[in-house]
Protein backbone atom coordinates (compact mmCIF):
# COMPACT_ATOMS: atom_id res chain seq x y z
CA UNK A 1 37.07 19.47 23.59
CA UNK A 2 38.14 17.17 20.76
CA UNK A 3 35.54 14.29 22.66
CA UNK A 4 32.50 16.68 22.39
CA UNK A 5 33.50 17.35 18.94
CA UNK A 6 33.50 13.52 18.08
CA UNK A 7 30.15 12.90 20.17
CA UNK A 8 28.42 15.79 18.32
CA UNK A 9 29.76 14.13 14.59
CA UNK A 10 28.63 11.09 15.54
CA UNK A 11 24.91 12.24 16.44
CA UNK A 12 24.47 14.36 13.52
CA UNK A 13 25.94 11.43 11.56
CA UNK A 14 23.41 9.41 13.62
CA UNK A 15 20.27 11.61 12.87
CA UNK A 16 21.30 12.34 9.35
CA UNK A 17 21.11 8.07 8.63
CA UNK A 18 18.30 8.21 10.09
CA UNK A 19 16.76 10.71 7.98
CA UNK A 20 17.73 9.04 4.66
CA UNK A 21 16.37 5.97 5.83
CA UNK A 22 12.83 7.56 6.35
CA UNK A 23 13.28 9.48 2.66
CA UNK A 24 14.15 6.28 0.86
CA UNK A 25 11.49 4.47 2.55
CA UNK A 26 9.07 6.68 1.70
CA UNK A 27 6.57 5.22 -0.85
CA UNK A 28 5.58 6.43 -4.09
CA UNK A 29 1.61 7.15 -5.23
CA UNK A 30 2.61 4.50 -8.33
CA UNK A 31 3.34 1.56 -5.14
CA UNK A 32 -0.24 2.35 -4.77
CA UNK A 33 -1.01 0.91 -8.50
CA UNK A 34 1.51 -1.67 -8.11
CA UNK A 35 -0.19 -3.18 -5.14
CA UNK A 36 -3.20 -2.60 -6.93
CA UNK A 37 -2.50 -4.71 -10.21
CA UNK A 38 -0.51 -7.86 -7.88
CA UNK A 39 -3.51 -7.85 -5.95
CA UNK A 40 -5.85 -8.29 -9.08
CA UNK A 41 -6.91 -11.95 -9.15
CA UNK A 42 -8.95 -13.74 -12.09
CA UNK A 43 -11.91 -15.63 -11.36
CA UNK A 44 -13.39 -18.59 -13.50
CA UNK A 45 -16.20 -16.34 -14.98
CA UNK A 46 -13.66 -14.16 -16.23
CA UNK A 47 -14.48 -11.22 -13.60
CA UNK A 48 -11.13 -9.58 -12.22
CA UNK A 49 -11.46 -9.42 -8.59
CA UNK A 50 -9.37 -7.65 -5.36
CA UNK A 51 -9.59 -8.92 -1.81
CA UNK A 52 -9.11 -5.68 0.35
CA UNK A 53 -6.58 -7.71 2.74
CA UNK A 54 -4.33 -8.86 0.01
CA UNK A 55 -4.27 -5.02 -1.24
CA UNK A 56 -2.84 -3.92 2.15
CA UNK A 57 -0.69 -6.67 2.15
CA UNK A 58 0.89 -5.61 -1.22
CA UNK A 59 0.64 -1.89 -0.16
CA UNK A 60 2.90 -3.07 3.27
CA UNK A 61 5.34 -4.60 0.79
CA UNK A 62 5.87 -1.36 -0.76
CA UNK A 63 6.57 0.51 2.17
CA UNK A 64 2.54 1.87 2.17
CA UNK A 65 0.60 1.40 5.72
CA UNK A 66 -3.37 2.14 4.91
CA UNK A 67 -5.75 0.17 7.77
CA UNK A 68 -8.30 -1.39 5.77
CA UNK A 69 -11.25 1.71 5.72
CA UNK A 70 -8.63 3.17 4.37
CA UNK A 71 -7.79 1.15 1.10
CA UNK A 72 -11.04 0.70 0.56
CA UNK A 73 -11.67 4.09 0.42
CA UNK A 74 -8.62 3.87 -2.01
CA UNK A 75 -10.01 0.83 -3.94
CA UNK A 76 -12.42 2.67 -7.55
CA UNK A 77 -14.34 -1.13 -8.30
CA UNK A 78 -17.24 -2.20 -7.24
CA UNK A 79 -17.86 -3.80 -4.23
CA UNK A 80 -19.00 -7.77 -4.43
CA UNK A 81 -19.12 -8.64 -0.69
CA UNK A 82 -21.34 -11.26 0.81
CA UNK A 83 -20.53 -10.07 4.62
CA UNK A 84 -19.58 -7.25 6.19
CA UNK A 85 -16.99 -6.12 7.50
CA UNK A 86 -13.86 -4.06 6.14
CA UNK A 87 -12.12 -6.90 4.51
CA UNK A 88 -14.56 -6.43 1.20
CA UNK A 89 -14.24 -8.19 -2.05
CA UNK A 90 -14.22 -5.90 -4.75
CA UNK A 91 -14.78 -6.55 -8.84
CA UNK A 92 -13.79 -4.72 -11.70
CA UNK A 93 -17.06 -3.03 -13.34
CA UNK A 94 -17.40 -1.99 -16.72
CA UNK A 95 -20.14 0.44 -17.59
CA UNK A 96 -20.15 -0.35 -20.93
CA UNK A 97 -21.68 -3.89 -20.42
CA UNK A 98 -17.72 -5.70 -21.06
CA UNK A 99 -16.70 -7.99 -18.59
């Protein structure tokens, strides 16, 4: 009796760690801006650009898994790509005629 006791411990014990593991590792809506701003690069001209790849890159290091339609769903700039595909290049656009 005292052996299925011990067994039963152990897998609750088991499926508990298991549990936390997935709760800590759960990522928070402000990784999203994190990845964001690391992914921000400046160019010569003075334009603030993000590379769609490098933003899913920084989201993975965060714990965040978006597929690239995704992010760039995600992504609020303006889109600057000269091919297609999902892996866009996007620029930071100000309305107000700023840079």
């Amino acid at each position: 009796m005292r052996c299925s006791i011990d067994r039963h411990i152990k897998s609750m014990l088991y499926a508990y760690t298991v549990f936390l593991k997935e709760v800590l590792a759960m990522a928070r809506y402000d990784d999203k801006i994190t990845a964001l701003n690391r992914s921000i690069t400046h160019e010569p001209s003075g334009r603030q650009v993000v590379r769609t790849s490098v933003f899913v890159r920084n989201l993975a290091d965060l714990n965040h898994a978006l597929s690239l339609v995704e992010a760039n769903r995600w992504i609020t700039f303006r889109d600057a790509s000269t091919e297609e595909g999902d892996d866009k290049l996007w620029f930071q656009f100000n309305p107000n005629g700023g840079l």
